[in-house]
C-alpha atoms as a PDB file:
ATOM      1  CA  UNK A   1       7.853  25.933  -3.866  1.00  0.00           C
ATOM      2  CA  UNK A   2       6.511  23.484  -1.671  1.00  0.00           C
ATOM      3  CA  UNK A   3       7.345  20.582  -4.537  1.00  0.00           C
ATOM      4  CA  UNK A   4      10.808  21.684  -4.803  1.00  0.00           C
ATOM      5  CA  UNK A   5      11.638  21.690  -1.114  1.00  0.00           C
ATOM      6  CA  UNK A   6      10.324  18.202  -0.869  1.00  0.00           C
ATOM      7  CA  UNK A   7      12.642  17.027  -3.844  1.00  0.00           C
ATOM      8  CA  UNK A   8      15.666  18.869  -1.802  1.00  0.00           C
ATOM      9  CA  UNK A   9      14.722  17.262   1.458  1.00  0.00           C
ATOM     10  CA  UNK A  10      14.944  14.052  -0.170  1.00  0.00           C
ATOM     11  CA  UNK A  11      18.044  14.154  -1.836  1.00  0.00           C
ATOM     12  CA  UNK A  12      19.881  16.047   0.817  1.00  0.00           C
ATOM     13  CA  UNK A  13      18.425  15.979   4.289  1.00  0.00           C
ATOM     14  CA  UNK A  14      16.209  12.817   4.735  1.00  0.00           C
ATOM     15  CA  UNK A  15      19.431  11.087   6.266  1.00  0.00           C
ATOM     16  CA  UNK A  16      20.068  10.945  10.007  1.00  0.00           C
ATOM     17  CA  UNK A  17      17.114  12.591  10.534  1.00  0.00           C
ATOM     18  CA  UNK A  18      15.407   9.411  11.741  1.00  0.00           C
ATOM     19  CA  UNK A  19      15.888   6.262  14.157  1.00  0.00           C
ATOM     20  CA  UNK A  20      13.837   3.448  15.274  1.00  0.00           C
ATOM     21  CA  UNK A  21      13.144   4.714  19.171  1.00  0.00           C
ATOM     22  CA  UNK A  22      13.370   2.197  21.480  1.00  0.00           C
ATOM     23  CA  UNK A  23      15.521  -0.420  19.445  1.00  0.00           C
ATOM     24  CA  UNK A  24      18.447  -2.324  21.298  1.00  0.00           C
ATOM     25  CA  UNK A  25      21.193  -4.150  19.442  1.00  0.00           C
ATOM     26  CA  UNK A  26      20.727  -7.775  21.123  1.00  0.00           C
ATOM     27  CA  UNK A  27      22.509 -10.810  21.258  1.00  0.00           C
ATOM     28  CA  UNK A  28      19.919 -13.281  19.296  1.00  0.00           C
ATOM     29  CA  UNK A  29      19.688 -16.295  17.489  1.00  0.00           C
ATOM     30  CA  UNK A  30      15.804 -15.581  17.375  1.00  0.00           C
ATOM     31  CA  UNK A  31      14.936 -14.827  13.782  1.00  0.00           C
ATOM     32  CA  UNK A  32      12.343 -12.658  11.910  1.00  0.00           C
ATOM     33  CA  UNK A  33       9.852 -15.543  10.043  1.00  0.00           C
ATOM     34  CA  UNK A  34       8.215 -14.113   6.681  1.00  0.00           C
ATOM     35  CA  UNK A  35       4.746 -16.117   5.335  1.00  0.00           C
ATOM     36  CA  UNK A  36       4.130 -14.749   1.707  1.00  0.00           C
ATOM     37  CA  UNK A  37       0.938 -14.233   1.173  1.00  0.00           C
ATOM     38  CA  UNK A  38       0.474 -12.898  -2.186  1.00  0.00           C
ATOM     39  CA  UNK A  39       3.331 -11.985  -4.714  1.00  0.00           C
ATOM     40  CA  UNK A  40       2.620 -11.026  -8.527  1.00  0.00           C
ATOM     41  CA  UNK A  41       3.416 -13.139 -11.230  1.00  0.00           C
ATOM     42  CA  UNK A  42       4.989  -9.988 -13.271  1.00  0.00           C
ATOM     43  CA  UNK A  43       8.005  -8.459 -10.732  1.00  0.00           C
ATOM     44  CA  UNK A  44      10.633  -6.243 -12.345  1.00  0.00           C
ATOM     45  CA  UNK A  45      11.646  -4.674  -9.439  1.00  0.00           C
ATOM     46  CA  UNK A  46      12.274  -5.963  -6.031  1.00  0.00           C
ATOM     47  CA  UNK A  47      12.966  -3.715  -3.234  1.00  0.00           C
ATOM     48  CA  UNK A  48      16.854  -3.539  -1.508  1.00  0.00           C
ATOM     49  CA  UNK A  49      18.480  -1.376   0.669  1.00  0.00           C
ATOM     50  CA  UNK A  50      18.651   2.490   0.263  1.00  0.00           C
ATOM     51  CA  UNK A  51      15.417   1.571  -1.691  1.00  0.00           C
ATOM     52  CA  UNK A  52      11.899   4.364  -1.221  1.00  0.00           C
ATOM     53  CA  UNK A  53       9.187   2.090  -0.369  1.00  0.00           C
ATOM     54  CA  UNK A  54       5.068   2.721   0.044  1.00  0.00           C
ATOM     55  CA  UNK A  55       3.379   0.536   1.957  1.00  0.00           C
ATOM     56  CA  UNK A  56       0.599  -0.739   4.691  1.00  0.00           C
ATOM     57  CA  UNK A  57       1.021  -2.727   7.527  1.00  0.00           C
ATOM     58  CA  UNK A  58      -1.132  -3.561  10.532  1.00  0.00           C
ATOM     59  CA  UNK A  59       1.000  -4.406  13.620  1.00  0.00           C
ATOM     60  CA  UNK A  60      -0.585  -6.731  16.499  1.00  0.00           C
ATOM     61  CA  UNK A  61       0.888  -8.144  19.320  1.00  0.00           C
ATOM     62  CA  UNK A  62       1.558 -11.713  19.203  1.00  0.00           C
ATOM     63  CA  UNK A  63       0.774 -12.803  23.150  1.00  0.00           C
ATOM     64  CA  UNK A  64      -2.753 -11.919  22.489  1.00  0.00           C
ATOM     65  CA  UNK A  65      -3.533 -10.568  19.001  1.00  0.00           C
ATOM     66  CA  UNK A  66      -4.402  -6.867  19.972  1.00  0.00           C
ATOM     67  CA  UNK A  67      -3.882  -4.434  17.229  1.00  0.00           C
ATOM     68  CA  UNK A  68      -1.175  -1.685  18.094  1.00  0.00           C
ATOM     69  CA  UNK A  69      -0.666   0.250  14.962  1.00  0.00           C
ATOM     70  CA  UNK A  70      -2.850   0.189  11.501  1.00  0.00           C
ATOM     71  CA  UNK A  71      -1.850   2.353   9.108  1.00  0.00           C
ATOM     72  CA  UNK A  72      -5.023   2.661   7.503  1.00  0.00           C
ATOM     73  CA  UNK A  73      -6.113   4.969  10.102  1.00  0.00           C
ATOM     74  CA  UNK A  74      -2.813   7.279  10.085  1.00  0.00           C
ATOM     75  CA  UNK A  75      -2.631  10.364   7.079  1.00  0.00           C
ATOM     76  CA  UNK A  76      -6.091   9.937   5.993  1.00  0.00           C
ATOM     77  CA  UNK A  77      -5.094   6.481   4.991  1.00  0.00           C
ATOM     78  CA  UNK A  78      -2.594   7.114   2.900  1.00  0.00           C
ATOM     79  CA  UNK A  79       0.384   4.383   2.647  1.00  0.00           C
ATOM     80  CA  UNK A  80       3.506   4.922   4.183  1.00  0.00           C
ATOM     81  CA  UNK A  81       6.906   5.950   2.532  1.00  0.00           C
ATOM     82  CA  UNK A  82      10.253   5.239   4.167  1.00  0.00           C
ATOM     83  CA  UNK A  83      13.712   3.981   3.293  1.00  0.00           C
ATOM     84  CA  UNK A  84      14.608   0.764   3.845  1.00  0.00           C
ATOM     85  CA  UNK A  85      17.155  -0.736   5.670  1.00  0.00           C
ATOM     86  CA  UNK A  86      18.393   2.376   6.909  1.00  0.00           C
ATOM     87  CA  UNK A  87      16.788   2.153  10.328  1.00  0.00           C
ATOM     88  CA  UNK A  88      13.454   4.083  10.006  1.00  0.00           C
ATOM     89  CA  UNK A  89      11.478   1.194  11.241  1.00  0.00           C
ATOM     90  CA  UNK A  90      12.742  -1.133  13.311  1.00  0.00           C
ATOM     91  CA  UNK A  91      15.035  -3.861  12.453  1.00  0.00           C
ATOM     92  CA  UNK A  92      12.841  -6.576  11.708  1.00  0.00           C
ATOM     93  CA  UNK A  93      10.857  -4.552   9.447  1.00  0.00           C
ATOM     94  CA  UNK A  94      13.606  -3.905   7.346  1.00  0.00           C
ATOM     95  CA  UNK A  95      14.938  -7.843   6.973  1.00  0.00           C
ATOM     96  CA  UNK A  96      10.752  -8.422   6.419  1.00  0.00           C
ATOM     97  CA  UNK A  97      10.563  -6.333   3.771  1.00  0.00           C
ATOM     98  CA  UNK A  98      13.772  -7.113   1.619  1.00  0.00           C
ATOM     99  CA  UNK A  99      13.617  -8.650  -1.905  1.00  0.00           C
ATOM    100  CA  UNK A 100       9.540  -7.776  -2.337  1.00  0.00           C
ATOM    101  CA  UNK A 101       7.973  -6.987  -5.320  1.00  0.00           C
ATOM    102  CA  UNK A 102       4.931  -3.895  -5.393  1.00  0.00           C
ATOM    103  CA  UNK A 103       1.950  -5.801  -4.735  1.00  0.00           C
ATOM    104  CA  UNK A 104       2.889  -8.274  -2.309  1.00  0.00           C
ATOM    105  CA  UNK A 105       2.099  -9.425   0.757  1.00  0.00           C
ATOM    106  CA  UNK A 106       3.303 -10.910   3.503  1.00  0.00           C
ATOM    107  CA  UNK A 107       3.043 -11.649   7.176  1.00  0.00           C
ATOM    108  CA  UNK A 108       5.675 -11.402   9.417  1.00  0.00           C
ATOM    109  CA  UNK A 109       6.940 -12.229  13.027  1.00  0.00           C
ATOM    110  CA  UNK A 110       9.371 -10.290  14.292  1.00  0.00           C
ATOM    111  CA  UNK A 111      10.860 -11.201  18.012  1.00  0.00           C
ATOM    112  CA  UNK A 112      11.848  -8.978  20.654  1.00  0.00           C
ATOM    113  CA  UNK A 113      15.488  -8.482  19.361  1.00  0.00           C
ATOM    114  CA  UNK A 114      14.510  -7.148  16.368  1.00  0.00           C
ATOM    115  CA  UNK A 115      11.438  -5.175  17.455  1.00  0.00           C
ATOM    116  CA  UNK A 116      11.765  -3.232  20.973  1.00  0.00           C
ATOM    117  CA  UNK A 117      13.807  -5.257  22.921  1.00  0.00           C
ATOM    118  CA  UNK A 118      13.272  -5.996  26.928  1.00  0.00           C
ATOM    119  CA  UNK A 119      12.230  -2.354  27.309  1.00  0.00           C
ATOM    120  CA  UNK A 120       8.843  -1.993  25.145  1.00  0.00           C
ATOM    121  CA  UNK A 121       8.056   1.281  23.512  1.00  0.00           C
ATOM    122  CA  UNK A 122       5.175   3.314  25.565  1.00  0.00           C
ATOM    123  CA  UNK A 123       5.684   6.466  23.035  1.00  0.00           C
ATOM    124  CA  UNK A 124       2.538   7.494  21.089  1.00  0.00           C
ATOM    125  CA  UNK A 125       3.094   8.527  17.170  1.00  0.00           C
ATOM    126  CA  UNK A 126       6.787  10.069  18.425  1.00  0.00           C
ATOM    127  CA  UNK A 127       9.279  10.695  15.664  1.00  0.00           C
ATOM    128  CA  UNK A 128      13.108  11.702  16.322  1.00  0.00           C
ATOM    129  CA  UNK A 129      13.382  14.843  14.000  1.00  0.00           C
ATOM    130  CA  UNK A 130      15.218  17.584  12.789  1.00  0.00           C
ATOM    131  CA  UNK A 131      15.492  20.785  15.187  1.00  0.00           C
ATOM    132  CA  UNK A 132      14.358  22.744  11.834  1.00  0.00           C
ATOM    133  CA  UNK A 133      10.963  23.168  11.937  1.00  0.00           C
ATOM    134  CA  UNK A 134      10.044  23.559   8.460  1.00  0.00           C
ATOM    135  CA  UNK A 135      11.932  20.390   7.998  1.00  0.00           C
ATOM    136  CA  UNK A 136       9.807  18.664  10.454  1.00  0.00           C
ATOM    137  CA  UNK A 137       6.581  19.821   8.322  1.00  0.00           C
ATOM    138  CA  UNK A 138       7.944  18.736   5.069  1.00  0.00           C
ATOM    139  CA  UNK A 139       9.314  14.916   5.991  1.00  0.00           C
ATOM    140  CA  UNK A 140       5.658  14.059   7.999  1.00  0.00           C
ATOM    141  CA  UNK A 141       3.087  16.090   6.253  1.00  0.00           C
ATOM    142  CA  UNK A 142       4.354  15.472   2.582  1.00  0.00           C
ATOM    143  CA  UNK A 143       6.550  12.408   2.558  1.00  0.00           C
ATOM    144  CA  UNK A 144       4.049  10.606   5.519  1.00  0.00           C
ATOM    145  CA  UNK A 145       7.143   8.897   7.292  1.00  0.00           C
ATOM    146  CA  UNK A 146       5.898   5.900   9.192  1.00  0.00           C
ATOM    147  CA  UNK A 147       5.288   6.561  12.923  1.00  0.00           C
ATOM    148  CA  UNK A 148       7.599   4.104  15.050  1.00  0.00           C
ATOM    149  CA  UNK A 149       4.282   2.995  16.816  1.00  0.00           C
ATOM    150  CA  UNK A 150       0.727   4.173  17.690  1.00  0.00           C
ATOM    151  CA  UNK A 151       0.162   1.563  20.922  1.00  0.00           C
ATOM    152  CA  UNK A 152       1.951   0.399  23.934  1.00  0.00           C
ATOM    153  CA  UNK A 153       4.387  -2.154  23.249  1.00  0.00           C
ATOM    154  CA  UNK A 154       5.742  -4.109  26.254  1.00  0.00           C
ATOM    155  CA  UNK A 155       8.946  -5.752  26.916  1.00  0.00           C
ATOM    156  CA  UNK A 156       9.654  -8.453  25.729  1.00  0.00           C
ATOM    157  CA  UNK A 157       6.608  -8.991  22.541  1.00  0.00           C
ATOM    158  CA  UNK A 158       6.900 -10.497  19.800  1.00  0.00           C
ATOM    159  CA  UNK A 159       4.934  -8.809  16.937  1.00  0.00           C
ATOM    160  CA  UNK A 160       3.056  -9.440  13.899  1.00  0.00           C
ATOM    161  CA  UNK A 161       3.122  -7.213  11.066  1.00  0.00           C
ATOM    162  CA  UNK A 162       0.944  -7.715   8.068  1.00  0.00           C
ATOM    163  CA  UNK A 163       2.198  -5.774   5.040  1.00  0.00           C
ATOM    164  CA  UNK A 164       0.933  -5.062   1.603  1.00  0.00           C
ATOM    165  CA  UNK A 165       3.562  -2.973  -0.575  1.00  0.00           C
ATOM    166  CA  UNK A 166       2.495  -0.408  -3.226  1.00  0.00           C
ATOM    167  CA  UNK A 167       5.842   0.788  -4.900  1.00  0.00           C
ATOM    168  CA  UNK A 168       9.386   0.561  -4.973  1.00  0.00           C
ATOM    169  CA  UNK A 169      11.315   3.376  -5.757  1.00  0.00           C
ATOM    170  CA  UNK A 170      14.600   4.574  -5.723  1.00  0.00           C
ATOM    171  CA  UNK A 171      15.611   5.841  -2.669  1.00  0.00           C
ATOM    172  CA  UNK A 172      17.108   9.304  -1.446  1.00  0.00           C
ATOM    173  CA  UNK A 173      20.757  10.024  -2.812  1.00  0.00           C
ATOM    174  CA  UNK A 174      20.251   6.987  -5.782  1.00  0.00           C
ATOM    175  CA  UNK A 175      23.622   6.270  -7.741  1.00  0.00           C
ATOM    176  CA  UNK A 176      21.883   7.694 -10.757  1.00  0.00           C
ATOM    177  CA  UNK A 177      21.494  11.012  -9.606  1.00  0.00           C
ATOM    178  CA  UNK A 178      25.112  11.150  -8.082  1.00  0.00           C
ATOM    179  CA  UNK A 179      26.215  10.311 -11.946  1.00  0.00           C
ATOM    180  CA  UNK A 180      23.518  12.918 -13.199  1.00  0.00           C
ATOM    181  CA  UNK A 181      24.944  15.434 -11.014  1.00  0.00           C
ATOM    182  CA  UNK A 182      28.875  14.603 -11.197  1.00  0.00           C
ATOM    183  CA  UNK A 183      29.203  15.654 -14.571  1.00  0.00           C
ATOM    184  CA  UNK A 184      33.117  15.523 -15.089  1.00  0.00           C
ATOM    185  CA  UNK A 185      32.796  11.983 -13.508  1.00  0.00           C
ATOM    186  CA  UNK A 186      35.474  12.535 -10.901  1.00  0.00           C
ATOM    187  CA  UNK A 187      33.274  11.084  -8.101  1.00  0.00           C
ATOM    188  CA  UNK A 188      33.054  14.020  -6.069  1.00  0.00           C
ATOM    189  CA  UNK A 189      30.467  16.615  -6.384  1.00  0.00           C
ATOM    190  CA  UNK A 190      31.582  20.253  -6.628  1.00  0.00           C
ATOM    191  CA  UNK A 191      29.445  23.499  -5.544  1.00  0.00           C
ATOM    192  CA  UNK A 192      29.456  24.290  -9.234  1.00  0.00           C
ATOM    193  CA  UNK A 193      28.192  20.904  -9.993  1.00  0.00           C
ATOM    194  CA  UNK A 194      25.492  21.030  -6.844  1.00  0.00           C
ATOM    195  CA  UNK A 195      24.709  24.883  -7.786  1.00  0.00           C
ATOM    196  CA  UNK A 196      23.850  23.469 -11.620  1.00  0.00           C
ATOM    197  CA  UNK A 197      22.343  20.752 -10.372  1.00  0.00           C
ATOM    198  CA  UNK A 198      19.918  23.605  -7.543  1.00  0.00           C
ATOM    199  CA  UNK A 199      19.145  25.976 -10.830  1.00  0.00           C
ATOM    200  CA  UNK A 200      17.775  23.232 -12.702  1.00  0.00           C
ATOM    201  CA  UNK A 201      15.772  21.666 -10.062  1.00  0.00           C
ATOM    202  CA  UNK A 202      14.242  25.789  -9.458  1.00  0.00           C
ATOM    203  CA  UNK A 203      13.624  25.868 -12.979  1.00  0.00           C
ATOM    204  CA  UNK A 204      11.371  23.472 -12.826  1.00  0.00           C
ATOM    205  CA  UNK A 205       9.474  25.151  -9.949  1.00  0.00           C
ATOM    206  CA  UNK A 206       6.472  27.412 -10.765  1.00  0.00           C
ATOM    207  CA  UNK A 207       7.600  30.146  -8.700  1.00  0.00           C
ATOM    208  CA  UNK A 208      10.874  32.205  -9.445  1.00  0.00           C
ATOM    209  CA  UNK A 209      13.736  32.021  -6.626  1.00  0.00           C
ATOM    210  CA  UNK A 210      16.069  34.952  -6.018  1.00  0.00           C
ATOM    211  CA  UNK A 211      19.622  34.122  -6.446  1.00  0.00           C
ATOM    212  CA  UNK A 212      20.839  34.516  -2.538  1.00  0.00           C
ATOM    213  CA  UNK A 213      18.134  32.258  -2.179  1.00  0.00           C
ATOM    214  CA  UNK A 214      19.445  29.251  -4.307  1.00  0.00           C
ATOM    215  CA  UNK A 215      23.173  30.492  -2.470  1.00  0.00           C
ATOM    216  CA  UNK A 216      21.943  29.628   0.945  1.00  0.00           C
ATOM    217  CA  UNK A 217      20.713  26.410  -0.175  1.00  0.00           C
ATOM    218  CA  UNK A 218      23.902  25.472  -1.217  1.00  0.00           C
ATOM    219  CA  UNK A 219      25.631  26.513   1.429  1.00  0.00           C
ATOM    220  CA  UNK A 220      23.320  24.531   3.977  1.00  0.00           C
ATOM    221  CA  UNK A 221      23.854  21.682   1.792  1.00  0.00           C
ATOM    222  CA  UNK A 222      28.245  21.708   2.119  1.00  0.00           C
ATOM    223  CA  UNK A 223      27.803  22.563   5.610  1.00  0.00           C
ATOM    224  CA  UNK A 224      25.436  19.229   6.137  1.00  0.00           C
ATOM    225  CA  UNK A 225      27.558  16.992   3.611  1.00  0.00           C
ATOM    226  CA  UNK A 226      31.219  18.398   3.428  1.00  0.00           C
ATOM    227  CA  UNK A 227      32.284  16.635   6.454  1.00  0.00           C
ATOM    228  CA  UNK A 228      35.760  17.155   5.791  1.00  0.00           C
ATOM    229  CA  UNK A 229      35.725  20.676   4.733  1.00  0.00           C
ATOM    230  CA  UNK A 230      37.544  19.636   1.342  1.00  0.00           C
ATOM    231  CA  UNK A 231      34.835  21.927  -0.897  1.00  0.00           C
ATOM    232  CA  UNK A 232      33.375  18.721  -2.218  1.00  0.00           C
ATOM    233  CA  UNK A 233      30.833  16.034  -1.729  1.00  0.00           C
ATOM    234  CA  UNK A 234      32.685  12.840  -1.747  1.00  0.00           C
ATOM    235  CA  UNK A 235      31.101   9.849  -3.182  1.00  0.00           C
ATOM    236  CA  UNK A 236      31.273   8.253   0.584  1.00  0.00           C
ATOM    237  CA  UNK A 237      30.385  11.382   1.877  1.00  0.00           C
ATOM    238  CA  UNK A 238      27.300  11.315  -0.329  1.00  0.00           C
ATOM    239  CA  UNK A 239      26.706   7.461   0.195  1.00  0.00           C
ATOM    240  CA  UNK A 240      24.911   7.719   3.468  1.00  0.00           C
ATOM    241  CA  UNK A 241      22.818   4.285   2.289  1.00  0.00           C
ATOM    242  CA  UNK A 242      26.281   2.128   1.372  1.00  0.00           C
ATOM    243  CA  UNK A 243      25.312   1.355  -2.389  1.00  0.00           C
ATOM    244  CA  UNK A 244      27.958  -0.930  -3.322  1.00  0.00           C
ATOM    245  CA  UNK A 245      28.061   0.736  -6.566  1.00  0.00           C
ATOM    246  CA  UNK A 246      29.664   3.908  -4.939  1.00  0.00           C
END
């Protein structure tokens, strides 16, 4: 059950769940300086936007080299998923970590404008989540979602993030599985399409669902997707991430 709800929350409800606390849009011509420190010879696969990435990064504080965040020590060291370029880390983390292949590494500097501005981040290991609850316990216990920061930041820092990638994946709502579920190709997903798409993904859980069960999910889903009340899931409604494909 618990495998199934964590496929679900990933496809459907991951979205606008999350922002980068404490990030200001600035006026900057500062920019965010990458140092490659290691990069395979053999990379198929380079990450992009809307991409599911797993990864490690120690950040430190540039004005003196203290260590504010290691992810080594977070989730019994376990590396950290989140989307990129979709604002669950803050800006600079998602130009860093653009175009990289699992198994590099790199060192970046990120400046103020693209990190937490001229008012710091004081927060300790605060995410912005859902009001659901059993959401909440899903997207940080099972998918680890990086914390926005462990340590004081202050205004104004620069920061240093040293990052080693694991995998690149593809992300929540993929093109692929909007084609996989939009079987009559109209680019709009119907309830019957969704529902077929729900039975399957049960089927494949070990424990049997009752079928008012597998009716409330879908009708949480249109209710969080159909924003225009049409009865379907438009391919822009869908497209939270902006794949150009879509």
């Amino acid at each position: 059950t618990m495998q199934f709800l964590l496929r679900l929350i990933v496809f459907f409800y991951v979205s606008g769940i999350f922002t980068a606390l404490g990030q200001k849009e600035e006026e900057s011509t500062a920019e965010v300086k990458i140092e490659v420190l290691h990069r395979p010879e053999n990379c198929s696969k380079t990450s992009k936007k809307g991409d599911l990435l797993n990864a490690h990064y120690d950040g430190y504080l540039a004005k003196d080299g203290s260590k504010f965040y290691c992810s080594r020590t977070q989730n019994e060291g376990h590396p950290k998923w989140f989307v990129l370029g979709v604002g669950q880390v803050i800006k600079g983390l998602d130009i860093a970590m653009m175009d990289m292949c699992p198994g590099e590494k790199r060192k970046v500097i990120i400046p103020p404008s693209f990190a937490y501005g001229k008012e710091g981040y004081a927060l300790l290991n605060e995410l912005l989540l859902s009001p659901n609850i059993s959401y909440n316990f899903i997207l940080v216990k099972l998918l680890k979602i990086i914390p926005l920061a462990e340590g004081k930041i202050p205004p104004d820092a620069t920061l240093i993030f040293e990052i080693e990638l694991y995998a690149v994946t593809k992300g929540p709502r993929s093109i692929e599985t909007f084609k996989q579920i939009d079987t009559d190709n109209d680019r709009q997903l119907s309830k019957a399409e969704i529902n077929h798409y729900l039975k399957r993904e049960f089927e494949k859980d070990d424990k049997p669902h009752d079928k008012s069960y597998q009716n409330a999910v879908l009708e949480d889903i249109f209710k969080k997707n159909d924003h225009d009340g049409d009865g379907f899931i438009s391919s822009k409604e869908y497209n939270v991430y902006q794949h150009d494909e879509l």
